[in-house]
PDB file of N, CA and C in Angstrom:
ATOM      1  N   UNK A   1       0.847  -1.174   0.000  1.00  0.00           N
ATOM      2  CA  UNK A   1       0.000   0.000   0.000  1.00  0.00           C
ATOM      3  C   UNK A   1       0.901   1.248   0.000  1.00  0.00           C
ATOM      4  N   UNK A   2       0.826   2.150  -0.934  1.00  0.00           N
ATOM      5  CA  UNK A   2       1.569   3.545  -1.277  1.00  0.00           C
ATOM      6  C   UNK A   2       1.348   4.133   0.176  1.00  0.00           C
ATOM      7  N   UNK A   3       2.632   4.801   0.584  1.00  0.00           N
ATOM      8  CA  UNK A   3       2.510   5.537   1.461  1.00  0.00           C
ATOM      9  C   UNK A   3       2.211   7.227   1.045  1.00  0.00           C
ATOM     10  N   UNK A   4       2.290   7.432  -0.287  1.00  0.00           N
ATOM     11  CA  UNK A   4       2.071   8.938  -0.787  1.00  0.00           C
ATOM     12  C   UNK A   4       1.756   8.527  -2.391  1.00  0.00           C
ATOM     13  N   UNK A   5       1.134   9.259  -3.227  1.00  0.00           N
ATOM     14  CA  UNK A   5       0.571   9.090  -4.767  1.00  0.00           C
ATOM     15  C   UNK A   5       1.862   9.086  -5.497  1.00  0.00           C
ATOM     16  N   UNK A   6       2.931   9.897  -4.919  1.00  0.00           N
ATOM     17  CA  UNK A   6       4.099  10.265  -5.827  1.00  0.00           C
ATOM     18  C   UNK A   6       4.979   8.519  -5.754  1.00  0.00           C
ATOM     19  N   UNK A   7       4.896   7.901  -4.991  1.00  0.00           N
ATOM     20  CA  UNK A   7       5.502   6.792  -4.460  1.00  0.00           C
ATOM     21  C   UNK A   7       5.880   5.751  -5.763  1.00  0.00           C
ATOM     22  N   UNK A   8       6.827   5.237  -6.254  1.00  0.00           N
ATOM     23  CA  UNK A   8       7.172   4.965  -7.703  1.00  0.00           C
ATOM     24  C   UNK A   8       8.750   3.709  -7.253  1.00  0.00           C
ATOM     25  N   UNK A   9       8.431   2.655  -7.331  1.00  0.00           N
ATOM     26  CA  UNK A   9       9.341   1.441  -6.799  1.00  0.00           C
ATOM     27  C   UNK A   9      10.195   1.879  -8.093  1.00  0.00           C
ATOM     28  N   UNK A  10      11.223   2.016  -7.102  1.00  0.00           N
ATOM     29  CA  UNK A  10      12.930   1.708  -8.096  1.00  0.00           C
ATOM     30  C   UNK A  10      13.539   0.799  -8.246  1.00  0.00           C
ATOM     31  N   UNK A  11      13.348  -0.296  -6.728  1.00  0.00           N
ATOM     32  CA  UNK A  11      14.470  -1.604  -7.114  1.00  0.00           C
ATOM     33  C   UNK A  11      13.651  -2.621  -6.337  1.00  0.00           C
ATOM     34  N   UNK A  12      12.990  -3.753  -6.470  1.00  0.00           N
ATOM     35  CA  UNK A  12      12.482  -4.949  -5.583  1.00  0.00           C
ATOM     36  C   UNK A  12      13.342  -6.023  -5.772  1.00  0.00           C
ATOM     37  N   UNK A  13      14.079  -6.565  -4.499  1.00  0.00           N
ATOM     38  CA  UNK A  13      14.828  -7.626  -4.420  1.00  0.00           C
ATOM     39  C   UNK A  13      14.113  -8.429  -3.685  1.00  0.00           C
ATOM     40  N   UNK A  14      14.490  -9.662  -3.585  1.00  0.00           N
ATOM     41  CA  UNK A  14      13.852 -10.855  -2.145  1.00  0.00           C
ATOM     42  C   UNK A  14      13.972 -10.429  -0.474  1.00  0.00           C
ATOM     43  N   UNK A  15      15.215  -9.305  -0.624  1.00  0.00           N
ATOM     44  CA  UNK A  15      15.426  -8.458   0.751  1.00  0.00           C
ATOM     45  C   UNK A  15      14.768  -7.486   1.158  1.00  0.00           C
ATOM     46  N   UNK A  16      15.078  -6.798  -0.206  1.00  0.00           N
ATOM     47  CA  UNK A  16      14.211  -5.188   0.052  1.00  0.00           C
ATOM     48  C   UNK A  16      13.571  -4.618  -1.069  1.00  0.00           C
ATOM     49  N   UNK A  17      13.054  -3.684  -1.191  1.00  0.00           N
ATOM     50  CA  UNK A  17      12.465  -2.972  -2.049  1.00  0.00           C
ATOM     51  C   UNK A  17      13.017  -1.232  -1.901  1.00  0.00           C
ATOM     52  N   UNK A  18      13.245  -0.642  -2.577  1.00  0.00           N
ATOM     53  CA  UNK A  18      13.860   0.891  -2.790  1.00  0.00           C
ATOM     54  C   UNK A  18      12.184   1.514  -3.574  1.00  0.00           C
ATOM     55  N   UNK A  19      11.738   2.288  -2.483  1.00  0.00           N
ATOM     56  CA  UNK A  19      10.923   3.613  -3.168  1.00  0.00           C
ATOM     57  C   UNK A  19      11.397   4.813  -2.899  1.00  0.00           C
ATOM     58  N   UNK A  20      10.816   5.737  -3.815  1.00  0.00           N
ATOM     59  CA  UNK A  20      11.311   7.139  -4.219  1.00  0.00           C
ATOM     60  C   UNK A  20       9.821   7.899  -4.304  1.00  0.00           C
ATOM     61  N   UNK A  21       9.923   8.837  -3.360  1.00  0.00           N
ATOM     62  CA  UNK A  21       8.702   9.660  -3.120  1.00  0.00           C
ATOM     63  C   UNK A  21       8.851  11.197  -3.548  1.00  0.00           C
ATOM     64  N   UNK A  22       8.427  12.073  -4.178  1.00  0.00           N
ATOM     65  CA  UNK A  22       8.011  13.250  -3.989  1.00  0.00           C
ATOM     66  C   UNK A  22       7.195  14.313  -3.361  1.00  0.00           C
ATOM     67  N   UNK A  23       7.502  14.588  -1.940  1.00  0.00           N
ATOM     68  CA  UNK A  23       6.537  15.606  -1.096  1.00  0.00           C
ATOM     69  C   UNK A  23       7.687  16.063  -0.150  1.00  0.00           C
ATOM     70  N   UNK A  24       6.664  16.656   0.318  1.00  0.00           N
ATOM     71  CA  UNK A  24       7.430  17.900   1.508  1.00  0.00           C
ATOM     72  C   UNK A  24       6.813  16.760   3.157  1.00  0.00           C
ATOM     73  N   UNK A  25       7.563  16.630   3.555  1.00  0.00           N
ATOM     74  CA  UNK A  25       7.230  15.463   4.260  1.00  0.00           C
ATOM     75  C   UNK A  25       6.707  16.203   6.235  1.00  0.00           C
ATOM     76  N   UNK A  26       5.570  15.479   6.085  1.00  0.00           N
ATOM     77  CA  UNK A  26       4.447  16.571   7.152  1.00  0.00           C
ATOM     78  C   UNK A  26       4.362  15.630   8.289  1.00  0.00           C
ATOM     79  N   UNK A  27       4.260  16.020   9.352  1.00  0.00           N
ATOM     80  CA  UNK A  27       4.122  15.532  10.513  1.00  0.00           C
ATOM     81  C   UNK A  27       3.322  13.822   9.987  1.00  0.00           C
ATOM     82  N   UNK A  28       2.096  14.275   9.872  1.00  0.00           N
ATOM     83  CA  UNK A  28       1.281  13.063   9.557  1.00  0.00           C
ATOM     84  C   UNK A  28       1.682  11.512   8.620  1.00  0.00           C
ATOM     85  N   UNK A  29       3.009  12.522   7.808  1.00  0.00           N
ATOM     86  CA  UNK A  29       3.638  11.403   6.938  1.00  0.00           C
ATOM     87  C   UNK A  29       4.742  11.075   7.871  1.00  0.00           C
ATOM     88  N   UNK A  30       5.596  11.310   8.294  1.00  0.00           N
ATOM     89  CA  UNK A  30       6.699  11.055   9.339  1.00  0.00           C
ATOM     90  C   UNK A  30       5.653   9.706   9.939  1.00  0.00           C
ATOM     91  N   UNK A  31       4.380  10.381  10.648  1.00  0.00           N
ATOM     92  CA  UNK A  31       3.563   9.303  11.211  1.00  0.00           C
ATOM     93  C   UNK A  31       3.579   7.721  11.129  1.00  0.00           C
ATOM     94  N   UNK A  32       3.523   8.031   9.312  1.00  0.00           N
ATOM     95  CA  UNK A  32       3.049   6.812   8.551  1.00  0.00           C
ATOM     96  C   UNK A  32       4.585   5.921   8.820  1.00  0.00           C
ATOM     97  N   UNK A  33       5.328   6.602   8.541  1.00  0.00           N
ATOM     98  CA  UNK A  33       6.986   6.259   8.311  1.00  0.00           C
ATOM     99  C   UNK A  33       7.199   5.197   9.736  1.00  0.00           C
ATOM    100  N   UNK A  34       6.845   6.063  10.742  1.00  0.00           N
ATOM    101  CA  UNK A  34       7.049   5.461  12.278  1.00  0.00           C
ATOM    102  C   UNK A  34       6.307   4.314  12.432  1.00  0.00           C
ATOM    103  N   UNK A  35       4.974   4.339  11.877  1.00  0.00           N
ATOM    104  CA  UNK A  35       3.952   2.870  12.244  1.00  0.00           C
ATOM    105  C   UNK A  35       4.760   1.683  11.643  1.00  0.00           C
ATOM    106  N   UNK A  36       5.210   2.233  10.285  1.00  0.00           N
ATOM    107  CA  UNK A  36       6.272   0.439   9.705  1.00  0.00           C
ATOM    108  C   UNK A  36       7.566   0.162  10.476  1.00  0.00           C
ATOM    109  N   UNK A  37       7.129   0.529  11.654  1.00  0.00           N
ATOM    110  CA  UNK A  37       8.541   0.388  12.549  1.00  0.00           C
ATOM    111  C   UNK A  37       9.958  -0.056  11.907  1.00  0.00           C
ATOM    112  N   UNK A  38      10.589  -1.379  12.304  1.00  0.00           N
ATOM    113  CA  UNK A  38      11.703  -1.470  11.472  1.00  0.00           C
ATOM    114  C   UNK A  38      11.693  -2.377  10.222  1.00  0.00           C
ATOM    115  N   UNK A  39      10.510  -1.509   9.365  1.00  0.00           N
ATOM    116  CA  UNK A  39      10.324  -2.316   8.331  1.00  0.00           C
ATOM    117  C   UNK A  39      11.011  -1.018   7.205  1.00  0.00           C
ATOM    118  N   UNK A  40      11.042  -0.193   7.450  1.00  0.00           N
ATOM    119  CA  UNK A  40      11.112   1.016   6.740  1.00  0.00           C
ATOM    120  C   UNK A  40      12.614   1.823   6.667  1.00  0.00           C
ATOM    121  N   UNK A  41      13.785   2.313   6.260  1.00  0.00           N
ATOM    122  CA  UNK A  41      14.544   3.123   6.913  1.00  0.00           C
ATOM    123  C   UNK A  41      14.643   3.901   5.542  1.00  0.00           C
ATOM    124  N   UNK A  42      14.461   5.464   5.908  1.00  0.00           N
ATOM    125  CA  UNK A  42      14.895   6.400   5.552  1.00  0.00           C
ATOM    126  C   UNK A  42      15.789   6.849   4.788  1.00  0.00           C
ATOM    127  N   UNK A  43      16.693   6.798   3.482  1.00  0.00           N
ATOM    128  CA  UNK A  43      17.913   6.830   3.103  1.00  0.00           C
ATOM    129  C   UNK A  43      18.111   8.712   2.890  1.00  0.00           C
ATOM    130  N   UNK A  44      17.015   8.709   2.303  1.00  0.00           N
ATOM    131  CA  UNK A  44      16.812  10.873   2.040  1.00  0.00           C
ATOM    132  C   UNK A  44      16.252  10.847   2.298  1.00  0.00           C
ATOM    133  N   UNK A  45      15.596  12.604   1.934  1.00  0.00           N
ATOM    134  CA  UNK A  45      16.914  13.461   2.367  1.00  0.00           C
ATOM    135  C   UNK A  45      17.234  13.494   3.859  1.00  0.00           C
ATOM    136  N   UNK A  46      18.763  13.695   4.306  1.00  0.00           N
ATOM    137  CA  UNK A  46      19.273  13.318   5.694  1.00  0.00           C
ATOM    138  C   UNK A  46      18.509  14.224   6.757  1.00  0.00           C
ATOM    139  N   UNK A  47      18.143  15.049   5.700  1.00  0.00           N
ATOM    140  CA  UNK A  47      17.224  16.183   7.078  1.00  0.00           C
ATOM    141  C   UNK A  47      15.689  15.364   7.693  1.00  0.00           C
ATOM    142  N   UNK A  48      15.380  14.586   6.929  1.00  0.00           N
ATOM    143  CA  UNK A  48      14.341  13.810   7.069  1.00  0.00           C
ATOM    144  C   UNK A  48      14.604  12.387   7.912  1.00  0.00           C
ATOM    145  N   UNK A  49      16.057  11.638   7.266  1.00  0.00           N
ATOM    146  CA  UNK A  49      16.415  10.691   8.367  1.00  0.00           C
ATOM    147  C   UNK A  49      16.497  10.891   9.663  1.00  0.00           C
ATOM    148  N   UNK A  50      17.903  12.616   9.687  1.00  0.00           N
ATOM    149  CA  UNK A  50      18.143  13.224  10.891  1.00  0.00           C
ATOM    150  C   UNK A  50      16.701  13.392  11.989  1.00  0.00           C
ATOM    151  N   UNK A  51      15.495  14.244  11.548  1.00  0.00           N
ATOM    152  CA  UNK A  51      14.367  13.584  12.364  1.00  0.00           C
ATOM    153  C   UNK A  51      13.675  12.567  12.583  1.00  0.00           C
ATOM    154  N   UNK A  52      13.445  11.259  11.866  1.00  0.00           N
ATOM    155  CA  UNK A  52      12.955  10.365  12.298  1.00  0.00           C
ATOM    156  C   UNK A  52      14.127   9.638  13.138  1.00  0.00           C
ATOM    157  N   UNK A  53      15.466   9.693  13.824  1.00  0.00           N
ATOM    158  CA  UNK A  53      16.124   8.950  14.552  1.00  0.00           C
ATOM    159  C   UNK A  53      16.225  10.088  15.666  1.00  0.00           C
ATOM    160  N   UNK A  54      15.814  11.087  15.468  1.00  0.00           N
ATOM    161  CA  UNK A  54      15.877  11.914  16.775  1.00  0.00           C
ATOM    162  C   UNK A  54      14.606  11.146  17.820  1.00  0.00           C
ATOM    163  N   UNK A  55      13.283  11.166  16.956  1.00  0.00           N
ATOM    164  CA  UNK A  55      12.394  11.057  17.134  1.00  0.00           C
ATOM    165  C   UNK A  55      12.870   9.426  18.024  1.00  0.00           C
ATOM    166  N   UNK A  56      12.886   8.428  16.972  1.00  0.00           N
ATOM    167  CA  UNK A  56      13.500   7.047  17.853  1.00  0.00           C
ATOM    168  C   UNK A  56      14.437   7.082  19.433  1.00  0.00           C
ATOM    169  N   UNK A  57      15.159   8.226  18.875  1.00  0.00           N
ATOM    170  CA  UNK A  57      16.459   8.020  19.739  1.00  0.00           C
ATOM    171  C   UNK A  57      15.326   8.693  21.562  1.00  0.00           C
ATOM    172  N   UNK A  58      14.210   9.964  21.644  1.00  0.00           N
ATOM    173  CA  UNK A  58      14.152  10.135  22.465  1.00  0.00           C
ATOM    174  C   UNK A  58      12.666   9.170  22.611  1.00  0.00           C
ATOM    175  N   UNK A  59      12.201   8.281  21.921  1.00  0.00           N
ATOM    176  CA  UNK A  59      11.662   7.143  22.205  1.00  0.00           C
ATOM    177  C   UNK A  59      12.067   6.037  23.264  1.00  0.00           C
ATOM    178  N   UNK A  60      13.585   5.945  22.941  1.00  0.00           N
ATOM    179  CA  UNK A  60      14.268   5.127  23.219  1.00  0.00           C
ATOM    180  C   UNK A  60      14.705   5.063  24.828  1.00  0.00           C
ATOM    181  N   UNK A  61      14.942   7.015  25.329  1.00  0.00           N
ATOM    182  CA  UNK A  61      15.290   7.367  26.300  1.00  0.00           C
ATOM    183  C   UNK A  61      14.046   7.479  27.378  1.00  0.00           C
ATOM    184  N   UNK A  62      12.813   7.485  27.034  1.00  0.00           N
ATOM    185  CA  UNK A  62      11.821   7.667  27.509  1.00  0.00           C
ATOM    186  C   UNK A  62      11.491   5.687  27.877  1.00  0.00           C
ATOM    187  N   UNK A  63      11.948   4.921  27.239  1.00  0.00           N
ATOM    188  CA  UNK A  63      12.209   3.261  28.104  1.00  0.00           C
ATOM    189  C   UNK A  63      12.984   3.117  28.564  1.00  0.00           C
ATOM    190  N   UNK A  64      14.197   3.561  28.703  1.00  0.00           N
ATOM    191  CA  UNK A  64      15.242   3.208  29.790  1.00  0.00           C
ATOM    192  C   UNK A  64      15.093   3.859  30.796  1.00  0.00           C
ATOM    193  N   UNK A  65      14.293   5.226  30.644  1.00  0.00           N
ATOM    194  CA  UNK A  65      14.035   5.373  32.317  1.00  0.00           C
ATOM    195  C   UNK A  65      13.204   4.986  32.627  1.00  0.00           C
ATOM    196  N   UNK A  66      12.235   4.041  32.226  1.00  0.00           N
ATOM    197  CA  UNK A  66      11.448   3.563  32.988  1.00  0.00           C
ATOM    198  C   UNK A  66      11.814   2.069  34.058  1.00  0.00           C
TER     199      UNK A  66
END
């Protein structure tokens, strides 16, 4: 299921699959990104990786203090 209309498969292997999206990427899509937990990783743009591992990383800190 497309995560955005622009969404256009570049490479499907037996491992992975490479898509390539066009948008300005909005809270609500970040959203979508986070629900495929570690099914998904980010390659661009880094400003977009750089927040979704911020996002993980104080996920992460918010279970170890518990």
């Amino acid at each position: 299921m497309p995560l955005h209309s622009s969404q256009e498969l570049l490479r499907d292997t037996e491992d992975y699959s490479d898509f390539e999206l066009y948008l300005r990427p909005t809270y609500d899509f970040i959203q979508a990104l986070l629900a495929q937990r570690e099914k998904v990783v980010v390659l661009e743009p880094s400003s977009l990786k750089t927040e979704i591992k911020a996002v993980i990383k104080a996920m992460l800190r918010e279970y170890e203090a518990s």
